[in-house]
Protein backbone atom coordinates (compact mmCIF):
# COMPACT_ATOMS: atom_id res chain seq x y z
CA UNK A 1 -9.83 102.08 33.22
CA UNK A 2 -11.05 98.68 32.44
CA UNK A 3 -9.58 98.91 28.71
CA UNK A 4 -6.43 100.21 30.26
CA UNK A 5 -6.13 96.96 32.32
CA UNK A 6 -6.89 94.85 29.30
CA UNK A 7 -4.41 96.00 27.67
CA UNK A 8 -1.74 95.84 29.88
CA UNK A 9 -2.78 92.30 30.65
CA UNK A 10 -3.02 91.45 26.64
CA UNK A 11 0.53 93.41 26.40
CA UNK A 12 1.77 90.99 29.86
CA UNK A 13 0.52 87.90 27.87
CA UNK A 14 1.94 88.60 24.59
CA UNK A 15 5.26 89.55 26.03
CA UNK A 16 5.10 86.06 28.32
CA UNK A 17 4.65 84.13 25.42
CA UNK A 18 7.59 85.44 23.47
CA UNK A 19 10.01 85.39 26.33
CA UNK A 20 9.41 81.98 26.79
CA UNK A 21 9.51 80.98 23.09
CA UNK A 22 13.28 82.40 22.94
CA UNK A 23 15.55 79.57 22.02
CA UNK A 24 13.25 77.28 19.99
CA UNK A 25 12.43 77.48 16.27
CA UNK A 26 10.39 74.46 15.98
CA UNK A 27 7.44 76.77 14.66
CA UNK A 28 4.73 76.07 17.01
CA UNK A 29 3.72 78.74 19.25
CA UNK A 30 0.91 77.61 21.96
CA UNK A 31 -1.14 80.45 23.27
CA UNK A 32 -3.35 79.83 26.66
CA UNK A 33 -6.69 81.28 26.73
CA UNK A 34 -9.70 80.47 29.34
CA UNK A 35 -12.57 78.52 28.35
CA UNK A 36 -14.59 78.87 24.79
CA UNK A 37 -16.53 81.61 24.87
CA UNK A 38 -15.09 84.35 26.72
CA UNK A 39 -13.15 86.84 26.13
CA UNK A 40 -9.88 85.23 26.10
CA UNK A 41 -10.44 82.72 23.61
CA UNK A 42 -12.37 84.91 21.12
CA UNK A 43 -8.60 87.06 21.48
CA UNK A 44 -6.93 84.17 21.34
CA UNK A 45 -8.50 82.60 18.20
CA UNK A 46 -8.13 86.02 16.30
CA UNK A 47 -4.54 86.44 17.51
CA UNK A 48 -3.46 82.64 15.89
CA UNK A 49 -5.63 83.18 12.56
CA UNK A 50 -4.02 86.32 11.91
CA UNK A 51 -0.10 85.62 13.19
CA UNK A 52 -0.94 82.10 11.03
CA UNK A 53 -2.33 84.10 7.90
CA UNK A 54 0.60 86.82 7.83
CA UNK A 55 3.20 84.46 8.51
CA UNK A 56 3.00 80.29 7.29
CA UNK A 57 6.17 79.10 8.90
CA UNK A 58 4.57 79.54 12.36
CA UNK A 59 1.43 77.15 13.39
CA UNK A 60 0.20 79.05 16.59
CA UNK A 61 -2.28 76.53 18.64
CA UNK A 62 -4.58 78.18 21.31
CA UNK A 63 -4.78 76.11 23.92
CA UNK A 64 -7.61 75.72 26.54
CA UNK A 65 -6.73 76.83 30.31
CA UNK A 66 -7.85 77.19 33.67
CA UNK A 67 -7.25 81.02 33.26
CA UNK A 68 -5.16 83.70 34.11
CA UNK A 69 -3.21 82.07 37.55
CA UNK A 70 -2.63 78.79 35.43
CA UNK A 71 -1.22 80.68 32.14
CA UNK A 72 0.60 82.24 34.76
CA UNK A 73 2.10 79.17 35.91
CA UNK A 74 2.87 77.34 32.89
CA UNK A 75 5.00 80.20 31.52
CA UNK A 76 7.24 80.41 34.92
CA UNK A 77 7.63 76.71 34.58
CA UNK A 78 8.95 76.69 30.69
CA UNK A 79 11.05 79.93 32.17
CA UNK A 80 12.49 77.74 34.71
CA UNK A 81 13.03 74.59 31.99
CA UNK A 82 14.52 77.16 29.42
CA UNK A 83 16.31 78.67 32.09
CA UNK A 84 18.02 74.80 32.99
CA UNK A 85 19.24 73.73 29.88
């Protein structure tokens, strides 16, 4: 059950961070993960070497958040700037 969830939630994130990306080709693609050491970041950090390594015209930066609620947050509010312009 608990790998199901992860999934799903890795699947939520991934999906997140696409849909907000729409519109922009500057090649930068930030990715939040929670603080260094858990299990976030380690995904995180693997995720951005290997998009970075298959791929050179995108820089993906993982960024350090409060978690979850505040990745969360950030991605409603570029939805809501994208959304604007």
């Amino acid at each position: 059950m608990k790998k199901r969830w992860f999934a799903l939630c890795m699947c939520i994130v991934m999906l997140a961070g696409i849909l907000t990306s729409c519109g922009t080709n500057t090649g930068k693609i930030k990715f939040g993960a929670a603080g260094l050491g858990g299990t976030y970041r380690v995904f995180g950090d693997t995720f951005a070497n290997l998009v970075t390594s298959k791929n050179k015209k995108y820089k993906m930066e993982v960024k350090t958040t409060a978690g979850s609620a505040a990745n969360l947050r950030m991605v409603i509010s570029k939805w809501r700037l994208h959304r604007q312009t």
